[in-house]
Protein backbone atom coordinates (compact mmCIF):
# COMPACT_ATOMS: atom_id res chain seq x y z
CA UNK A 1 -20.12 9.62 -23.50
CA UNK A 2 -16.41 10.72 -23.79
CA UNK A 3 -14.59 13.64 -26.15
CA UNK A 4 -11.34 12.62 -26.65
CA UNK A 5 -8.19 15.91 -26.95
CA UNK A 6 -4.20 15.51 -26.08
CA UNK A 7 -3.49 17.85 -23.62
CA UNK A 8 0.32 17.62 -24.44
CA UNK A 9 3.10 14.97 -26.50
CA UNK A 10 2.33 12.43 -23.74
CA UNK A 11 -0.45 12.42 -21.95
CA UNK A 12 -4.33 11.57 -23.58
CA UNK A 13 -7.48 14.07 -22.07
CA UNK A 14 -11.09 12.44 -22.17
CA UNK A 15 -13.85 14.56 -21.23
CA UNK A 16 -16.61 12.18 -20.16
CA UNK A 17 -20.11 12.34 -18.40
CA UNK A 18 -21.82 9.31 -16.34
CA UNK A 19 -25.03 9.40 -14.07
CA UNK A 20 -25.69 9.30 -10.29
CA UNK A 21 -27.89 7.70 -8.70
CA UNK A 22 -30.89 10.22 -9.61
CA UNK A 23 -30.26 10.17 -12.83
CA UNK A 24 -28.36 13.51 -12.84
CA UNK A 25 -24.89 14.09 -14.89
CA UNK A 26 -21.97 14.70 -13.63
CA UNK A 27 -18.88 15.64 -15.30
CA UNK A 28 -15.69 13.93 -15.62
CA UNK A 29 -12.23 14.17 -16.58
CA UNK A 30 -9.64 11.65 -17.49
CA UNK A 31 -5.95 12.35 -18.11
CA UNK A 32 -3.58 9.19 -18.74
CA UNK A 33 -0.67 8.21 -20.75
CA UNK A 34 -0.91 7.01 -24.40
CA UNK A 35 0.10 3.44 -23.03
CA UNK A 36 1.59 1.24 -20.59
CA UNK A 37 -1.02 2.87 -17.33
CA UNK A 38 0.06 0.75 -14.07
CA UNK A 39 -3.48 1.61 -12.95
CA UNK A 40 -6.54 3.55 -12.73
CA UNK A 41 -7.19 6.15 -9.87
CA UNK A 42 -10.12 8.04 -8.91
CA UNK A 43 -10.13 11.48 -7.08
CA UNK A 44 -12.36 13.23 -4.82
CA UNK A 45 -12.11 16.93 -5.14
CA UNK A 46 -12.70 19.31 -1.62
CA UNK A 47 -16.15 20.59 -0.20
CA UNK A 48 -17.75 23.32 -2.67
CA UNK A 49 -14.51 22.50 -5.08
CA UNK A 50 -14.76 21.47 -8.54
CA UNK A 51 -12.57 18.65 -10.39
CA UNK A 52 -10.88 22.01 -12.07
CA UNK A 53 -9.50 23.08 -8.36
CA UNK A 54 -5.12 23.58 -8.91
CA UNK A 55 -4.87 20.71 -5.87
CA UNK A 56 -6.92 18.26 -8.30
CA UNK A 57 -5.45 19.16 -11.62
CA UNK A 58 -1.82 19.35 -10.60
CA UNK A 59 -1.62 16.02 -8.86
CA UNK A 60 -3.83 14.16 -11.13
CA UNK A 61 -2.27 15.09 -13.94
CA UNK A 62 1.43 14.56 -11.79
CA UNK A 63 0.44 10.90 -11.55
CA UNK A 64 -0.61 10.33 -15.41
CA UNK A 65 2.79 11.82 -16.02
CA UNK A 66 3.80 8.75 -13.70
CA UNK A 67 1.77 6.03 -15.34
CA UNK A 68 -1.31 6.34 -13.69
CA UNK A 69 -4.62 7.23 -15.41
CA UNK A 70 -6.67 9.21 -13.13
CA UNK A 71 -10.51 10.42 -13.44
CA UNK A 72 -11.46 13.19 -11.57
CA UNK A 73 -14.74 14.69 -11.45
CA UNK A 74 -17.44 17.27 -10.21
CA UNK A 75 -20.02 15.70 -7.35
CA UNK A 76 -23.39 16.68 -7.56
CA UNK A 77 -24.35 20.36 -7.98
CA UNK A 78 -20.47 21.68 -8.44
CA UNK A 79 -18.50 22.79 -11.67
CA UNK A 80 -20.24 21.24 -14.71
CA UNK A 81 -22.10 18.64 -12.90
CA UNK A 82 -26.28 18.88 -13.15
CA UNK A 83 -28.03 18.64 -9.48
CA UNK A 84 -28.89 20.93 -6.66
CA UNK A 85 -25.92 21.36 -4.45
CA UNK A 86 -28.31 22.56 -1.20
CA UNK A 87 -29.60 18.59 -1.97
CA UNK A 88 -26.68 16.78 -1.44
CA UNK A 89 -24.73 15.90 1.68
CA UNK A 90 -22.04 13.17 2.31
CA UNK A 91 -24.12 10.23 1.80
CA UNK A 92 -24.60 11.42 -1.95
CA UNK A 93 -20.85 11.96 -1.74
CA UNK A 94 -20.51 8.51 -1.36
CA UNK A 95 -22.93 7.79 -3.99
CA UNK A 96 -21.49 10.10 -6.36
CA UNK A 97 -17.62 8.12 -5.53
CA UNK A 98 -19.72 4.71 -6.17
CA UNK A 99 -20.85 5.97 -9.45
CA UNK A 100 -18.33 7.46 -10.79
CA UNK A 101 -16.10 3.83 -10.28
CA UNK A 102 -18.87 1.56 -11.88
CA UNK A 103 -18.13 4.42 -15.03
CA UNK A 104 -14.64 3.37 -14.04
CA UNK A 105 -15.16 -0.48 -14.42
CA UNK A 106 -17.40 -0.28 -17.37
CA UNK A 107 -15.49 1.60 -19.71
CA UNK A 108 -11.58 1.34 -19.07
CA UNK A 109 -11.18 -0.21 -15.53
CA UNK A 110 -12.05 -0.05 -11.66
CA UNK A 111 -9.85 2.47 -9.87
CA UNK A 112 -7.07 0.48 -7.50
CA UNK A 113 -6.29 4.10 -6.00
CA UNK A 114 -9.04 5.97 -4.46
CA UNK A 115 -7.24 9.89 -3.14
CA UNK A 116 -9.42 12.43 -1.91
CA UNK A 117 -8.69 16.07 -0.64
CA UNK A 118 -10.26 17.61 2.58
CA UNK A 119 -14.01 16.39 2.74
CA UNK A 120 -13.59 14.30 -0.48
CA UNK A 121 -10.66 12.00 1.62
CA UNK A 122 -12.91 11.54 3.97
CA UNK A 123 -15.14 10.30 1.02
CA UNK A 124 -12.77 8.01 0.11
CA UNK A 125 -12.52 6.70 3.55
CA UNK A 126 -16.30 6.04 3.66
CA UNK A 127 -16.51 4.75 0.08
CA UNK A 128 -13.46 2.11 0.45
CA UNK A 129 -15.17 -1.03 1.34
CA UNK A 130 -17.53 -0.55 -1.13
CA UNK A 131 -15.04 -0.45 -3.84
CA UNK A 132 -13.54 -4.16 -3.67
CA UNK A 133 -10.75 -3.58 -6.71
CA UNK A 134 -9.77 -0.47 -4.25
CA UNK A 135 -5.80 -1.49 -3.25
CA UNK A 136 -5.07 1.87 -2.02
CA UNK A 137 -6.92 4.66 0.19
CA UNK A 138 -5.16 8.17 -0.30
CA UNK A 139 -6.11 11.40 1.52
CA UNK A 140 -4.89 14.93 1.65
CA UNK A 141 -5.50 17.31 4.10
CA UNK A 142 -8.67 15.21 5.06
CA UNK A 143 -10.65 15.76 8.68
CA UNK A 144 -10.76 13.02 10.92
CA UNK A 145 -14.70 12.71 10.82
CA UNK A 146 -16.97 14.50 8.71
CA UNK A 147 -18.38 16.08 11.51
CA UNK A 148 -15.81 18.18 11.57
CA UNK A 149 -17.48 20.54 8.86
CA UNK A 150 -19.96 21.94 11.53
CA UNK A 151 -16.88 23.43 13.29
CA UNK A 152 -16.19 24.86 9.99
CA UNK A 153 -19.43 26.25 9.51
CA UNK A 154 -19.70 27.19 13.19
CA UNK A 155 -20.32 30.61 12.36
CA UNK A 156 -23.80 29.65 10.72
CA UNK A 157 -24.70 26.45 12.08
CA UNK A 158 -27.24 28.40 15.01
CA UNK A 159 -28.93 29.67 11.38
CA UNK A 160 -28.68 26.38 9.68
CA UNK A 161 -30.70 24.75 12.37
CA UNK A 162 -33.29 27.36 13.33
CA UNK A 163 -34.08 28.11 9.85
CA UNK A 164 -33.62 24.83 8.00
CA UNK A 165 -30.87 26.43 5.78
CA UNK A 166 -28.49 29.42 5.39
CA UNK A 167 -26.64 31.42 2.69
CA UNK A 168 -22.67 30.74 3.58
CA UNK A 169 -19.33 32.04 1.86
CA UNK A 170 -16.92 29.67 0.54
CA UNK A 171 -13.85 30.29 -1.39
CA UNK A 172 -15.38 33.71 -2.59
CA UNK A 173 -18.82 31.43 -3.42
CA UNK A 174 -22.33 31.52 -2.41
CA UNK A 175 -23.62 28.08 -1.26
CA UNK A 176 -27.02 27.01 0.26
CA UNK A 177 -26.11 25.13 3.30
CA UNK A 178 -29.58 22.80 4.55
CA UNK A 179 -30.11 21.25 7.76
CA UNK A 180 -30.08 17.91 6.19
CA UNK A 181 -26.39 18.20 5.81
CA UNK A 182 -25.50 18.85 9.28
CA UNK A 183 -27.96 15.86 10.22
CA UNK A 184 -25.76 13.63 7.49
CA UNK A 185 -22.18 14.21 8.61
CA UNK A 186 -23.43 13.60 12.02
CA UNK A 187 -24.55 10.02 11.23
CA UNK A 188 -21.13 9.20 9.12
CA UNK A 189 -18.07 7.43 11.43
CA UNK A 190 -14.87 7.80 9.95
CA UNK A 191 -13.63 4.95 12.90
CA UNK A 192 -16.25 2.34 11.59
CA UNK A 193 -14.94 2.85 7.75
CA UNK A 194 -11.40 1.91 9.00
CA UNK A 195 -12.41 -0.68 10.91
CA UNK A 196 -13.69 -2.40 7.65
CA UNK A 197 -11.39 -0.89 5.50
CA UNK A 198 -9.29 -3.44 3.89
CA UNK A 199 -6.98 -1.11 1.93
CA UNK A 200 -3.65 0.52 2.47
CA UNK A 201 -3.79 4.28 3.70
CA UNK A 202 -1.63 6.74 2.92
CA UNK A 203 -2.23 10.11 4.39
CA UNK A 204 -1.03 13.55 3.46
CA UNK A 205 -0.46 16.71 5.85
CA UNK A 206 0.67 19.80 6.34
CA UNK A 207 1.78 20.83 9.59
CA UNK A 208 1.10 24.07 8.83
CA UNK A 209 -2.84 23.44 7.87
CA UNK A 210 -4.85 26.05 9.15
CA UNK A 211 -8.55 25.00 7.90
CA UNK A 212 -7.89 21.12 8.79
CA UNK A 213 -5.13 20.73 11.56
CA UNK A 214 -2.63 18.04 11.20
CA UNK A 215 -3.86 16.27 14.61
CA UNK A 216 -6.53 14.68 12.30
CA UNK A 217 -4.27 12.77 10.51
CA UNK A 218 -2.89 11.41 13.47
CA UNK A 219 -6.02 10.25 14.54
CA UNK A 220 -6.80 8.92 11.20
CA UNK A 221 -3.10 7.41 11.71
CA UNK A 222 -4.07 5.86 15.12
CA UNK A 223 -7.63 4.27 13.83
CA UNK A 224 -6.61 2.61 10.85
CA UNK A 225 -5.23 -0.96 10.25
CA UNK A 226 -1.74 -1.43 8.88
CA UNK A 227 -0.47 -0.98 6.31
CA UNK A 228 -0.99 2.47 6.75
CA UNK A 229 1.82 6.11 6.36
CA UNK A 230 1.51 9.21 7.28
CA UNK A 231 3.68 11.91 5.22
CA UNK A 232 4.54 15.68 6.39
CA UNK A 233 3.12 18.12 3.58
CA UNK A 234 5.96 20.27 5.16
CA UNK A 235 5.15 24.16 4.76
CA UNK A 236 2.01 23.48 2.43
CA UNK A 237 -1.38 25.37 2.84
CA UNK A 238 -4.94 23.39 3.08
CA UNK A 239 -4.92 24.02 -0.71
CA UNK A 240 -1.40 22.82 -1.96
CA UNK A 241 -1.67 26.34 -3.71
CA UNK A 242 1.75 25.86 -4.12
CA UNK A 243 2.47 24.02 -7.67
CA UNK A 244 5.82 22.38 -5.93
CA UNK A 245 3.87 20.64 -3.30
CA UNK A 246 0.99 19.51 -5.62
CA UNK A 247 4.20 17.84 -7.21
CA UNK A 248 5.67 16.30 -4.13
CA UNK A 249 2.41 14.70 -3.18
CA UNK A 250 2.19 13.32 -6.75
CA UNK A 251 6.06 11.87 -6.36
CA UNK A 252 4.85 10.57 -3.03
CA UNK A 253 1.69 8.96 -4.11
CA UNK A 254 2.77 7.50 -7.28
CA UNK A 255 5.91 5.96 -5.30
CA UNK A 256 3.58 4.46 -2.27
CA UNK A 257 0.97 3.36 -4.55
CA UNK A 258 2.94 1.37 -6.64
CA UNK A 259 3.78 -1.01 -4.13
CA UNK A 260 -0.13 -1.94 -3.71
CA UNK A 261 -0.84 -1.91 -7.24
CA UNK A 262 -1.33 -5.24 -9.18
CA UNK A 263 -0.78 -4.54 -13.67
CA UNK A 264 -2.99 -6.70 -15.75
């Protein structure tokens, strides 16, 4: 189902909702130019984000200001999507990518640009080879294996696993964290996805990341197949809190992508 609204003179807003795989909604936003769209992109938002977070607004709707339509949405259990969040892990990340692309390809067209910030590039990563209109692989800020979140959560993982589950702070949030999820990212390789991966990569980050260093883009950088870039965020936070580099990575994504991109 889809609302339609103009968000300004150029650019079209669709408000949409598709299911996962349990039958669960899950909320969706598409921003896109009134005509002429060189192609569709889909983006994964960060761990405990929402499709609303500045990073995804800004630099989806930077790219629909440069001819690309892009859906963004909430996974499972986060902003306006239904589901238990304490349920889902990043298999149902996956899932939740894989769903939201058949939406994709049954009511405008499959995404040729999958981007994905922190835990949600990884997503992408993982997804890829599952997505075969998928030209382009985009991630910002992303960890070099999902495992990385227990170091993250290193402060409650001891409770995590004793218990089964713990209460941890996020952003200013409450979230249920389960064992289950520790046991997923564990069994995820972010070295096997490249391996099959037959997509461009582009990666995006900031030297000055202080949640996900920059060495994990180099290792991303060393696993992958060619073609594959790496570009400097410069003085950007984990967040791109600041509008101007939401807007660079937009400029830089638009200007890569379009050299993978095939227009119908």
């Amino acid at each position: 189902m889809s609302s339609t609204q103009r968000s300004d003179v150029s650019l079209v807003r669709e408000k949409h909702s598709f299911l996962n795989n349990k039958g669960e909604t899950l909320s969706a936003l598409v921003e896109r130019p009134e005509s002429d769209i060189k192609a569709y992109a889909l983006f994964a938002h960060c761990f405990t984000c929402s499709k609303n977070i500045g990073t995804a607004t800004r630099i989806s709707r930077g790219l629909a200001n440069r001819g690309f339509a892009v859906m963004r949405f909430d996974f499972t259990g986060l902003g306006n999507s239904e589901g238990d969040f304490a349920n889902t892990n990043f298999s149902s990340n996956i899932d939740d990518l894989l769903a939201a692309t058949e939406y994709l390809r049954g009511n405008y067209r499959a995404p040729q640009v999958l981007i994905g910030h922190s835990l949600g590039g990884a997503a992408v990563i993982a997804a890829a080879s599952r997505i075969p209109e998928a030209r382009a692989v985009v991630t910002i800020a992303a960890p070099d294996d999902p495992g990385h979140m227990r170091h993250l959560l290193r402060d409650r993982v001891a409770e995590i696993e004793a218990q089964g589950w713990a209460h941890v702070s996020i952003g200013g949030q409450k979230f249920t964290i389960r064992k289950q999820f520790l046991e997923d990212i564990s069994e995820h390789s972010l070295t096997d996805s490249l391996q099959s991966m037959d997509k461009a990569l582009l990666l995006l980050h900031s030297p000055k990341d202080e949640l996900i260093e920059i060495e994990h883009a180099y290792h991303l950088f060393e696993r992958a197949h060619e073609p594959k870039s790496l570009i400097s965020l410069d003085n950007a936070d984990h967040l791109l809190s600041n509008p101007a580099d939401a807007e660079y990575a937009a400029d830089a994504i638009s200007a890569w992508a379009s050299r993978y991109i095939t227009q119908d």
